[in-house]
C-alpha atoms as a PDB file:
ATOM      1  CA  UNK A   1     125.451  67.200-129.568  1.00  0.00           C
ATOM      2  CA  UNK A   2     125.115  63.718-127.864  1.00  0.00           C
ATOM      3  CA  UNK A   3     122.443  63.387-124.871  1.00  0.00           C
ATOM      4  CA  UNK A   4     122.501  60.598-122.534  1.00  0.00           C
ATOM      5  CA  UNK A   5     119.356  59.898-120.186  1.00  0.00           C
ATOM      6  CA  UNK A   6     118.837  57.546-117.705  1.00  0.00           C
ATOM      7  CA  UNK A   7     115.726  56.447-115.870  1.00  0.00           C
ATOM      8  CA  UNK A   8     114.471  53.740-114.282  1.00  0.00           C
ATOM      9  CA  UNK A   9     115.247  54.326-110.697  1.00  0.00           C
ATOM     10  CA  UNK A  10     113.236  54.751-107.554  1.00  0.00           C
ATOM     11  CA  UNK A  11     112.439  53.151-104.510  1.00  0.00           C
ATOM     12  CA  UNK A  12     112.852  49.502-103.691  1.00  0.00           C
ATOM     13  CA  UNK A  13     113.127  47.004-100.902  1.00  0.00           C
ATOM     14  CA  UNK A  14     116.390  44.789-100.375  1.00  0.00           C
ATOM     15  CA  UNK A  15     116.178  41.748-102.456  1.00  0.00           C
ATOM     16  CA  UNK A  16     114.074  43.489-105.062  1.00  0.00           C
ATOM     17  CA  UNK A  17     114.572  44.185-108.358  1.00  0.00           C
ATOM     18  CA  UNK A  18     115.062  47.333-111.162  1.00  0.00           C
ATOM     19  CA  UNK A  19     115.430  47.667-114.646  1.00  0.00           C
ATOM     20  CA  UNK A  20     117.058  51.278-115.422  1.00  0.00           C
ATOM     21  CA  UNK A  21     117.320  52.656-118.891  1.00  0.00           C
ATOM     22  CA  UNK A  22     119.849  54.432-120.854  1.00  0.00           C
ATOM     23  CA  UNK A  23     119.052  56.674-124.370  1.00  0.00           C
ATOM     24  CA  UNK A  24     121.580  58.186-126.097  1.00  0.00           C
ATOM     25  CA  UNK A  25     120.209  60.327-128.714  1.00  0.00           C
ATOM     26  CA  UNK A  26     121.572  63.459-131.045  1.00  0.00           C
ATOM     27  CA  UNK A  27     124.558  63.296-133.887  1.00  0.00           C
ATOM     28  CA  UNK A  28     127.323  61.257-132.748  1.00  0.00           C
ATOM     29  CA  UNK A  29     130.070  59.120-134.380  1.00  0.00           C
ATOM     30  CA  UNK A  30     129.311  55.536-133.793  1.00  0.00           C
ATOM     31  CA  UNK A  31     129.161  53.869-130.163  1.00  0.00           C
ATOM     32  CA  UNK A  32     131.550  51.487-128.598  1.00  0.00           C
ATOM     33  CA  UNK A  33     131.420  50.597-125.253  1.00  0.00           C
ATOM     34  CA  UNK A  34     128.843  51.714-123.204  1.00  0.00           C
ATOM     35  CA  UNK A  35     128.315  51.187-118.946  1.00  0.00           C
ATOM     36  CA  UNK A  36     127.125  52.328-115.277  1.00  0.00           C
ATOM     37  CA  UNK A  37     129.282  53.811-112.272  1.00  0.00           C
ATOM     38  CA  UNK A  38     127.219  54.604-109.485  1.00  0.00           C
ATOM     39  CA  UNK A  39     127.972  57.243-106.610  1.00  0.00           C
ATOM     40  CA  UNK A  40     126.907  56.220-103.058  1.00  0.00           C
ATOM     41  CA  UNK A  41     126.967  59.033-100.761  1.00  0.00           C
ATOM     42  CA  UNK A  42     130.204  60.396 -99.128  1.00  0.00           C
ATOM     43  CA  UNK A  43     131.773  57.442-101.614  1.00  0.00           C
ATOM     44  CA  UNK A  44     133.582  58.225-104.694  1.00  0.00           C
ATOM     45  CA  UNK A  45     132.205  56.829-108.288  1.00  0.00           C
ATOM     46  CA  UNK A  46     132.740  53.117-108.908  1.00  0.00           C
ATOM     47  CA  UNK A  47     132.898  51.047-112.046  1.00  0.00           C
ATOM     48  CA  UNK A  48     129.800  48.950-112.245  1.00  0.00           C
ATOM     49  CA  UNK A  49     129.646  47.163-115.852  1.00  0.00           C
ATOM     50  CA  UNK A  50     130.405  47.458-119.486  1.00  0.00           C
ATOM     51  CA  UNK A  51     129.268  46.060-122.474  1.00  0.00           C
ATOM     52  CA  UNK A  52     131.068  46.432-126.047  1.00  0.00           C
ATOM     53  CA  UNK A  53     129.293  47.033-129.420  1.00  0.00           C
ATOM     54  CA  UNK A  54     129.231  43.190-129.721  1.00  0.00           C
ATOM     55  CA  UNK A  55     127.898  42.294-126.605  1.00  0.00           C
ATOM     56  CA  UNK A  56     130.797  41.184-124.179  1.00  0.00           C
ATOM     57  CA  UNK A  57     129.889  42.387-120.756  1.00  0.00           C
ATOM     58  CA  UNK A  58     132.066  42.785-117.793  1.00  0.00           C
ATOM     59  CA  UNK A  59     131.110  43.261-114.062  1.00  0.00           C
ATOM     60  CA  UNK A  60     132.369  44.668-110.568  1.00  0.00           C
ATOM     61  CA  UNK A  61     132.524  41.930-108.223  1.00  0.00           C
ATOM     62  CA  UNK A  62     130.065  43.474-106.269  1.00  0.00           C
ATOM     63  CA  UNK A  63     127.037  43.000-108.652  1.00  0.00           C
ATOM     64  CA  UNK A  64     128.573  40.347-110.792  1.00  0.00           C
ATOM     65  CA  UNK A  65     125.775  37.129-110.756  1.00  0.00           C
ATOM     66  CA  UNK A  66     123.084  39.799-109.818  1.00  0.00           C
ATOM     67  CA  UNK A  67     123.276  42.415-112.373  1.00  0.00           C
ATOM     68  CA  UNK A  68     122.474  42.126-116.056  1.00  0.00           C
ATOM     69  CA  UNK A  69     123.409  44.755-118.628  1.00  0.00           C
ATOM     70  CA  UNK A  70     122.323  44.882-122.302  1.00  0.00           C
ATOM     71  CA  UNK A  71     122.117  47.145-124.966  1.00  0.00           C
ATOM     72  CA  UNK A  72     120.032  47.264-128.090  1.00  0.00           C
ATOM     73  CA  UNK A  73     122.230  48.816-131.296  1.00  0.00           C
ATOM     74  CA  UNK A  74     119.833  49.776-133.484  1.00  0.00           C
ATOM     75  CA  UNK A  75     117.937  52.022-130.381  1.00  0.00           C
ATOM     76  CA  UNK A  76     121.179  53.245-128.924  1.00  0.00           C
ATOM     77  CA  UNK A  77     119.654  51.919-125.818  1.00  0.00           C
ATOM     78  CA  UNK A  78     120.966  49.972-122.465  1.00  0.00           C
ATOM     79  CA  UNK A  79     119.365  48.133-120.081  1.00  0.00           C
ATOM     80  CA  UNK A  80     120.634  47.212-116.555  1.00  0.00           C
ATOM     81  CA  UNK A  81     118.824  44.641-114.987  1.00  0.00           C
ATOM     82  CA  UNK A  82     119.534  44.424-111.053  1.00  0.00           C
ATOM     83  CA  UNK A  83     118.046  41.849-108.641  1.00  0.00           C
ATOM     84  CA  UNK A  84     118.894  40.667-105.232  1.00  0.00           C
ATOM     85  CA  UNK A  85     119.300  44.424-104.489  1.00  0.00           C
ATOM     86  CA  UNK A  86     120.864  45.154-101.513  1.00  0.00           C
ATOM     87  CA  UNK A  87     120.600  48.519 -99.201  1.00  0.00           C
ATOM     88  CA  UNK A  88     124.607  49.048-100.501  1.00  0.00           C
ATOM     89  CA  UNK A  89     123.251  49.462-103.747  1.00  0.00           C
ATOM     90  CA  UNK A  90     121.994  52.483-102.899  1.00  0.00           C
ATOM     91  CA  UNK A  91     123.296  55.088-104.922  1.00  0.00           C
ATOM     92  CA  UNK A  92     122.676  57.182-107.816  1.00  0.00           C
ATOM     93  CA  UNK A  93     123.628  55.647-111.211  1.00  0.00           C
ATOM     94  CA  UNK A  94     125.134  57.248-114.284  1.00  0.00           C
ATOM     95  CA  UNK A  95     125.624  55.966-117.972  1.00  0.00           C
ATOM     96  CA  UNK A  96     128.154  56.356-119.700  1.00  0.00           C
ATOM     97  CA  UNK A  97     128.709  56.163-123.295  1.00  0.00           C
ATOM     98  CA  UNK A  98     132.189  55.992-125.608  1.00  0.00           C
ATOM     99  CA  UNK A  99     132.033  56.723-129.640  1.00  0.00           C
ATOM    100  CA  UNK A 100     134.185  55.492-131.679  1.00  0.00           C
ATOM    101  CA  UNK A 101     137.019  58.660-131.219  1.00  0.00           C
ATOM    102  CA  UNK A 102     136.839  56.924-127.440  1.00  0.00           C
ATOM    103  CA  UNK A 103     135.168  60.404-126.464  1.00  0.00           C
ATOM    104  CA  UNK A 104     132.897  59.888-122.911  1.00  0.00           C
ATOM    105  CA  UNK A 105     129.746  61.055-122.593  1.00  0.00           C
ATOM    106  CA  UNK A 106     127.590  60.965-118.979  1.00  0.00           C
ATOM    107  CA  UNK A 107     124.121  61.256-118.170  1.00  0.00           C
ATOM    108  CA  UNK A 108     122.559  63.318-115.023  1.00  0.00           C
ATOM    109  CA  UNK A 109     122.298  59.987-113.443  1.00  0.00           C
ATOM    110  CA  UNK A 110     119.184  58.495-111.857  1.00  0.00           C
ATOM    111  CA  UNK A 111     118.702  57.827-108.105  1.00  0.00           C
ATOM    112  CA  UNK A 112     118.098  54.231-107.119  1.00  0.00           C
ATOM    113  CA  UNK A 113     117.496  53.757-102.877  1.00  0.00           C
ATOM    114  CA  UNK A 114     117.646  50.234-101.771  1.00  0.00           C
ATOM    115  CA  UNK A 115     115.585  50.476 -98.086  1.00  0.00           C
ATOM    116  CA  UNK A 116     112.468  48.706 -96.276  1.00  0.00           C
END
């Protein structure tokens, strides 16, 4: 069984910053890509970033030149790095995670409120 947990969210003033966090943890084949959607409210899920086992990273336009994702292998681990937030960012953010039999796995998601 494969877990995925985010955290890292919270409160934060536009133009601020946020690291958020993702673990993935229990018996599972090996990992390929893994990313963030995020969920704004009344909005469907979007597409926010992806990075591959070797490190190429991809990025909405929307957070492209202020978002930063990374991963650490050997802690089955990624990092999202987000500055210049902005109150549109508001939303709550889910990793997601793709083994090598390019089976998807989601996390619960953590909330992440962009407001002064």
């Amino acid at each position: 069984q494969v877990q995925v947990v985010e955290s890292g969210g919270g409160l934060v003033q536009p133009g601020g910053s946020l690291r958020l966090s993702c673990a993935v943890s229990g018996t599972f084949f090996s990992i390929n890509d893994m990313g963030w959607y995020r969920q704004a409210p009344g909005k469907q899920r979007e597409w926010v970033t992806t990075i591959s086992t070797s490190g190429t990273t991809m990025y909405a336009a929307s957070v492209k030149g202020r978002f930063t994702v990374s991963r650490d292998n050997a802690k089955n681990t990624m990092y999202l790095q987000m500055s210049s937030l902005k109150p549109e960012g508001t939303a709550v953010y889910y990793c997601y995670v793709q083994d090598e039999l390019l089976r998807d796995y989601w996390g619960q998601g953590t909330q992440v409120t962009v407001s002064s």
